[in-house]
Each structure stands twice: as C-alpha cells, then as structure tokens.
C-alpha atoms as a PDB file:
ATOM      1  CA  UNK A   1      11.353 -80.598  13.487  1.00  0.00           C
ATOM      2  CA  UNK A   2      12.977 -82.907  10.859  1.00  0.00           C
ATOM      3  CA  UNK A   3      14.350 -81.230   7.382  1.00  0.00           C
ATOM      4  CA  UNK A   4      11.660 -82.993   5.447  1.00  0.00           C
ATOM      5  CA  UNK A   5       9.339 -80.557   7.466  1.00  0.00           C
ATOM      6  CA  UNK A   6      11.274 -77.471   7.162  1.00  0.00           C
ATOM      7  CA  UNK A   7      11.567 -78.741   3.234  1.00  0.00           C
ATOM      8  CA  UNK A   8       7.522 -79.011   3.153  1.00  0.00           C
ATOM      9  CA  UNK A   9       6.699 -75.457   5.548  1.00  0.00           C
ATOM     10  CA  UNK A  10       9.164 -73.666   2.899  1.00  0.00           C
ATOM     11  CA  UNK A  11       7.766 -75.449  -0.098  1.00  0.00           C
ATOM     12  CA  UNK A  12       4.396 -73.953   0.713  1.00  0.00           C
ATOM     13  CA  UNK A  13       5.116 -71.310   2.329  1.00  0.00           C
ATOM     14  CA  UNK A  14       6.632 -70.601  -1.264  1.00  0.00           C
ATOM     15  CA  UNK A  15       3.757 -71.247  -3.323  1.00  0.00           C
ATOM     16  CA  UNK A  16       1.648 -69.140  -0.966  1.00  0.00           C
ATOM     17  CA  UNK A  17       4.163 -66.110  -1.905  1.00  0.00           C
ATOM     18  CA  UNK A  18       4.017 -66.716  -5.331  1.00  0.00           C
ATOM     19  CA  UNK A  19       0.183 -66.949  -5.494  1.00  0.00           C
ATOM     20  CA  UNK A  20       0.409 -64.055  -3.447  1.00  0.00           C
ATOM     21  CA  UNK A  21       1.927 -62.421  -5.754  1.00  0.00           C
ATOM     22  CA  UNK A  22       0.278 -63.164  -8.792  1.00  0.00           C
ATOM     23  CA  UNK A  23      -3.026 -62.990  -7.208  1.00  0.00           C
ATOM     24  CA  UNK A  24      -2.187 -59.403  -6.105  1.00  0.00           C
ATOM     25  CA  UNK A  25      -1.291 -58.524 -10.146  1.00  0.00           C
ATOM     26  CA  UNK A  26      -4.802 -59.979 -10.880  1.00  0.00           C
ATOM     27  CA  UNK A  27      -6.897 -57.889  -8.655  1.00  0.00           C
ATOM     28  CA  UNK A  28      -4.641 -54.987  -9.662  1.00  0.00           C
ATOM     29  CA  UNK A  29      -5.985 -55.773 -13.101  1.00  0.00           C
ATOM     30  CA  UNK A  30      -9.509 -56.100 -12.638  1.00  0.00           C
ATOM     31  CA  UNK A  31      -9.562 -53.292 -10.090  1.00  0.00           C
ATOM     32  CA  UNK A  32      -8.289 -50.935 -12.883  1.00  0.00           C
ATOM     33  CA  UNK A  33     -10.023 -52.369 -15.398  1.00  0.00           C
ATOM     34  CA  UNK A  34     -13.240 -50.962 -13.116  1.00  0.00           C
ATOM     35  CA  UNK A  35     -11.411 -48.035 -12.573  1.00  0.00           C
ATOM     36  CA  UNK A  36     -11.851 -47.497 -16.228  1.00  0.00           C
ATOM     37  CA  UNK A  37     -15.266 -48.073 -16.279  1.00  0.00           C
ATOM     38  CA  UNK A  38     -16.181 -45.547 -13.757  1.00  0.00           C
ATOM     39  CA  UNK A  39     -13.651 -43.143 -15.138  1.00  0.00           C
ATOM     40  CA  UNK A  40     -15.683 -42.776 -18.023  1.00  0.00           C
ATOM     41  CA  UNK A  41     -19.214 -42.444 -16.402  1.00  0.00           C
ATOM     42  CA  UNK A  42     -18.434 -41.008 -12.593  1.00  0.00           C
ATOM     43  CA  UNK A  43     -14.828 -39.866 -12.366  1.00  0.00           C
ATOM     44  CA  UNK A  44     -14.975 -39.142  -8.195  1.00  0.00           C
ATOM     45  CA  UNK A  45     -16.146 -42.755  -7.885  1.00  0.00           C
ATOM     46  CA  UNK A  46     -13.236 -43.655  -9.786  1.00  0.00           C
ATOM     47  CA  UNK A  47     -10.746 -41.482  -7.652  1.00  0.00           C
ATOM     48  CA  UNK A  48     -12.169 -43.307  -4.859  1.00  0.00           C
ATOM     49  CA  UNK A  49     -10.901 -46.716  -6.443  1.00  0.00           C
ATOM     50  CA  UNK A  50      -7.942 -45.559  -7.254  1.00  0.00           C
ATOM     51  CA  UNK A  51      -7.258 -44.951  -3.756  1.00  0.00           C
ATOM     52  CA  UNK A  52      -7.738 -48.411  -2.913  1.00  0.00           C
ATOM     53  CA  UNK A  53      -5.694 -49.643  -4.968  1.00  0.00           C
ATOM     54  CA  UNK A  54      -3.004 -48.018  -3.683  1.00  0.00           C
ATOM     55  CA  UNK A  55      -2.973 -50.855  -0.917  1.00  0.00           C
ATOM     56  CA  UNK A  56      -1.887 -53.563  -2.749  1.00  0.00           C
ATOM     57  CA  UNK A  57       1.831 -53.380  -3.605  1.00  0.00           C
ATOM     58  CA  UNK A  58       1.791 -53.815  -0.451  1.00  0.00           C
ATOM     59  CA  UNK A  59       0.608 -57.422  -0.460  1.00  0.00           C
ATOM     60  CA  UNK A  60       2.503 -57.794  -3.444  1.00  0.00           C
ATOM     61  CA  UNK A  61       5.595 -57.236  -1.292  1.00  0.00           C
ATOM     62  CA  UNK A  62       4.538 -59.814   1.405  1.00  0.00           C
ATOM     63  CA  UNK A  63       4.623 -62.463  -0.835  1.00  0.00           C
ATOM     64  CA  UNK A  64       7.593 -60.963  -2.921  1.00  0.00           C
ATOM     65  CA  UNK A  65       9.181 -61.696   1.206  1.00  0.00           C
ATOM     66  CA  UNK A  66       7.580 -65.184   1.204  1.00  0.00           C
ATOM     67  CA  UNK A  67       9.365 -66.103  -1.806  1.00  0.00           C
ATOM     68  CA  UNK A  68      12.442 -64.862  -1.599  1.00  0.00           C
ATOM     69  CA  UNK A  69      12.616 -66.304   2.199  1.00  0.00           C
ATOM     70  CA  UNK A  70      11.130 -69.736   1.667  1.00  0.00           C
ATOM     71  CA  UNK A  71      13.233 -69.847  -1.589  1.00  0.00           C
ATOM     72  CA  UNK A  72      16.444 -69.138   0.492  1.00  0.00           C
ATOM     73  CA  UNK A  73      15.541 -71.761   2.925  1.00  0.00           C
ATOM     74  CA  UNK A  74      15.059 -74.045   0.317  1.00  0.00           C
ATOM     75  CA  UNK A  75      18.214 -73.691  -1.455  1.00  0.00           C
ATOM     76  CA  UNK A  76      19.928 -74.133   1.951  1.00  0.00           C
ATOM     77  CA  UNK A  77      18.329 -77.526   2.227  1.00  0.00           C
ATOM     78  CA  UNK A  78      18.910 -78.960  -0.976  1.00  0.00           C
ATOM     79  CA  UNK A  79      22.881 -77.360  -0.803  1.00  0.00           C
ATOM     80  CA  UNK A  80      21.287 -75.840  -3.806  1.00  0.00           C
ATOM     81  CA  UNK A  81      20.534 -78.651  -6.085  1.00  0.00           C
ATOM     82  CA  UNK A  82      17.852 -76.432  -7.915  1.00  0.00           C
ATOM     83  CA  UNK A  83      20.228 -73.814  -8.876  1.00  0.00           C
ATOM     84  CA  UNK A  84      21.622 -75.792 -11.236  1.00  0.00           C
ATOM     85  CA  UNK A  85      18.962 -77.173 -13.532  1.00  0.00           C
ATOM     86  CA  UNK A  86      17.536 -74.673 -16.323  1.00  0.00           C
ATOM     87  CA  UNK A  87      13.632 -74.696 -15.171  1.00  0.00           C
ATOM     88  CA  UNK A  88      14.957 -73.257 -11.776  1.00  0.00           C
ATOM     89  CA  UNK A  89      17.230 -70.415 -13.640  1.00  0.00           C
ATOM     90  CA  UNK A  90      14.581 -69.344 -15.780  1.00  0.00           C
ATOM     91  CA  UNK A  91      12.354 -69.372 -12.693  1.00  0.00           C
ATOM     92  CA  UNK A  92      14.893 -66.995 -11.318  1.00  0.00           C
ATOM     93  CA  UNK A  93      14.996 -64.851 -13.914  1.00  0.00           C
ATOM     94  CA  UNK A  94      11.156 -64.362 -14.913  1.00  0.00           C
ATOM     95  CA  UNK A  95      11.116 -63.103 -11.443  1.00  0.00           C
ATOM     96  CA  UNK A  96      13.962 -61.316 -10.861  1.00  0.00           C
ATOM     97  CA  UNK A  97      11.697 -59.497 -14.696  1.00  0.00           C
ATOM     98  CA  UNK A  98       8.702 -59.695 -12.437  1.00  0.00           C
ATOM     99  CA  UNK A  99       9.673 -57.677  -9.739  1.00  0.00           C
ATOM    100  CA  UNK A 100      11.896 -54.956 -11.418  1.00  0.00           C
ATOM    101  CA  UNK A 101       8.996 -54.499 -14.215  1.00  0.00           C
ATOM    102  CA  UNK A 102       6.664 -54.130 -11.171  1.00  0.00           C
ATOM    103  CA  UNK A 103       9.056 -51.442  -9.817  1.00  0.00           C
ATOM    104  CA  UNK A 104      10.020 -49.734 -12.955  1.00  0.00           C
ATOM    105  CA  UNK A 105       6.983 -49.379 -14.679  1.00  0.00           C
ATOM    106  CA  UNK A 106       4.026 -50.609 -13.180  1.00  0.00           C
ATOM    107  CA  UNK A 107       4.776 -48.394 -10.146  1.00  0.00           C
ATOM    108  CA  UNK A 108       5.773 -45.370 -12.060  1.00  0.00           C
ATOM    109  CA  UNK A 109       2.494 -45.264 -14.371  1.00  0.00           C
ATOM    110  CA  UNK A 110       0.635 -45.058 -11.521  1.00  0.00           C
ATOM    111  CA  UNK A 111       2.380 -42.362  -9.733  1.00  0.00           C
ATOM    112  CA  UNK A 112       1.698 -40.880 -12.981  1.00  0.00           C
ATOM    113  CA  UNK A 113      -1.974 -41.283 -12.782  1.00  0.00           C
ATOM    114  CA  UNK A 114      -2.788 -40.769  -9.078  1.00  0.00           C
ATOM    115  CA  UNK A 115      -0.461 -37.291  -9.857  1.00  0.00           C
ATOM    116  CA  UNK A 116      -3.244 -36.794 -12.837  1.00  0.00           C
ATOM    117  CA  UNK A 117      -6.413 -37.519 -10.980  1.00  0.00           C
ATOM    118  CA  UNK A 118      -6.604 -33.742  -9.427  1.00  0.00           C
ATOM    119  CA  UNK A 119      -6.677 -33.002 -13.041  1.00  0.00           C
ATOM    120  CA  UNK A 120      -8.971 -35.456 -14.531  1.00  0.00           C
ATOM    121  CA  UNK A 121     -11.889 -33.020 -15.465  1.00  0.00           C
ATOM    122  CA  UNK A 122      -9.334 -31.253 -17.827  1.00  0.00           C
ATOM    123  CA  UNK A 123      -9.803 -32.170 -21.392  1.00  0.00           C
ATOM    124  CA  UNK A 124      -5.757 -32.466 -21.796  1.00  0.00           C
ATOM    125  CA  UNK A 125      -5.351 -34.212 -19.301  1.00  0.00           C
ATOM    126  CA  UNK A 126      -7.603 -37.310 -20.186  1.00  0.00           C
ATOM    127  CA  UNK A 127      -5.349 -38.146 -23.305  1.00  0.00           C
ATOM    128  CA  UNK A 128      -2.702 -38.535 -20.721  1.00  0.00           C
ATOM    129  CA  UNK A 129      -4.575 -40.667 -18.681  1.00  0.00           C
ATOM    130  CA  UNK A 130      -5.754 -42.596 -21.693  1.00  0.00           C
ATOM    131  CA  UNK A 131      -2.267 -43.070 -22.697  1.00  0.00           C
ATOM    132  CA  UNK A 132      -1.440 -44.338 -19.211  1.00  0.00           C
ATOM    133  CA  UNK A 133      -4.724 -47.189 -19.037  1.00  0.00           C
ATOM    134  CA  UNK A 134      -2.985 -48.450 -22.760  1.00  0.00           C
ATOM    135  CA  UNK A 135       0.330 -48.760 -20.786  1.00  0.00           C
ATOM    136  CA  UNK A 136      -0.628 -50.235 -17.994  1.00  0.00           C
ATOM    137  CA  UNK A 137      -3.242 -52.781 -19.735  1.00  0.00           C
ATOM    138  CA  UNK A 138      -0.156 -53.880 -21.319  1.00  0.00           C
ATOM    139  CA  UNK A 139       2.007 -53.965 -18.020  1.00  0.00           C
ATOM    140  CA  UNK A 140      -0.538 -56.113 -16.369  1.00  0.00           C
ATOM    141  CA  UNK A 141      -1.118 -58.814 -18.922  1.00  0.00           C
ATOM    142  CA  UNK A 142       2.779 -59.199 -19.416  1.00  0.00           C
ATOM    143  CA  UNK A 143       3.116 -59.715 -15.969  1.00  0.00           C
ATOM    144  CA  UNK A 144       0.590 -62.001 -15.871  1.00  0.00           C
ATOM    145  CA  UNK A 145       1.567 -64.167 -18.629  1.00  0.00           C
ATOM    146  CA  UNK A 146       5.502 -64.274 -16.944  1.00  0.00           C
ATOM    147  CA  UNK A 147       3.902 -65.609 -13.920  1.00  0.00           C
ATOM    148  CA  UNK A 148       1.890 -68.098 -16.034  1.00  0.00           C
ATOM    149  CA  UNK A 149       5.144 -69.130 -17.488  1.00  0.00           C
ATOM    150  CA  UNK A 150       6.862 -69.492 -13.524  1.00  0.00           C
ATOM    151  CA  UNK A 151       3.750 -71.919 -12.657  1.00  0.00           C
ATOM    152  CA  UNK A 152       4.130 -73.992 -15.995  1.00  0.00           C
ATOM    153  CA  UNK A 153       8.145 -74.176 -15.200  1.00  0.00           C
ATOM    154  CA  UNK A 154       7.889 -75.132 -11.129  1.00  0.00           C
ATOM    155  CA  UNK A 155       5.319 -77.950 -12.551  1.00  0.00           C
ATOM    156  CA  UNK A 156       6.759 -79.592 -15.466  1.00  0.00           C
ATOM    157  CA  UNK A 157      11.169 -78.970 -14.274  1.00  0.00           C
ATOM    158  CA  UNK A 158      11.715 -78.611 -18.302  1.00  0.00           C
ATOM    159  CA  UNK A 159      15.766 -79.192 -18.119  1.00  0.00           C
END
C-alpha cells in the first residue's frame, strides 16, 4: 500500500469520524427535542426515549476514535505540515471545545435528568427538568454550530 493510500483511507476515514460525530449530536437533538414532546403529553413514553438515548455517546465516542486515529496518522504522513497553519489549530481547538463540552456538560445534564425521571410526576420536580431541556437546548445547538464552524475550516484552509 503506497502513502498516497494510507493518506486517502485516513482522510476518510476522518471525515467519517467527524460526521460521526456530528451526526450523533444531531439525533441527540431531535431525539430530545421528541422527548419533550412526549414529556408533556405521555411522560412513560418519554422515559422510554430517554432510555434510548442513552446509546449514543457511545457512537459519539467511535467517531471521537476515528478522528483522533486517522488524524494521528495523518499528521505522521505529512511530518505534520497541518499543524502549523491556523485553519488546522482552530480545527484543533473547536474540538478539543467539542469534546470536553460534551463531557462536562452535555453528559452531566443528563445524568441529571435520567436521575429526575423516577420523579417526573412530582410537581417540583418538573421545574427542574424544565430548567435542564433550556440547558441542554442550548448545549446542543452550540455544539452544533462549533462543528459547523470545523466543516467550513477543513473546506476553505482560512490561514
């Protein structure tokens, strides 16, 4: 196998994570956002979704794993010619954002709120959980938008 074909398999094998990725934040996103919708009307329904979701940091992993591995590979390739140039450090860092956001607070709020479900009938407790769908409404659109902003950078190289 030649290093033009290691260069390509990596290459792709790094959008793939990256899509991956974002992809997963999207479904997370519309998968609460129904969530929501059958909190309000049929709340066991909604517990039901919300143990679905629960799945899909785990995809979000895989293709956190594809990235970082095909990125490495990369990098070891080039002798790390992309390192230098400002697109690729931003890249870096939107991600390096991406994933400790993800960690920090998009995995927190919903420990929080799969710890409130038992105690969604309560009247207290649905402010919480209100509070919580505000929060991570928020979380999911920011991390959206910072992987719109990694796409627009690996397109147009801005240096």
């Amino acid at each position: 196998m030649t290093t033009d074909t290691i260069y390509h398999t990596a290459l792709a094998t790094h959008i793939v994570g990256l899509t991956m990725m974002a992809g997963t934040t999207l479904i997370d996103y519309m998968i609460f956002k129904q969530f929501w919708k059958q909190f309000a009307t049929d709340k066991p329904k909604a517990i039901a979704i919300s143990e679905a979701i629960a799945k899909l940091p785990i995809l979000f992993g895989i293709g956190f794993l594809l990235l970082l591995i095909s990125g490495i590979t990369m990098m070891g390739l080039t002798h790390g010619v992309f390192g230098e140039q400002t697109w690729f450090r931003i890249k870096f860092g939107l991600i390096l954002i991406i994933v400790v956001n993800g960690l920090g607070i998009g995995r927190r709020l919903g420990i929080r709120l799969r710890k409130l479900l038992p105690d969604a009938f309560a009247s207290d407790t649905e402010a919480k959980l209100y509070k919580i769908k505000s929060n991570l409404s928020f979380f999911h659109l920011s991390q959206l938008a910072l992987f719109l902003a990694i796409f627009i950078l690996s397109v147009f190289k801005f240096n």
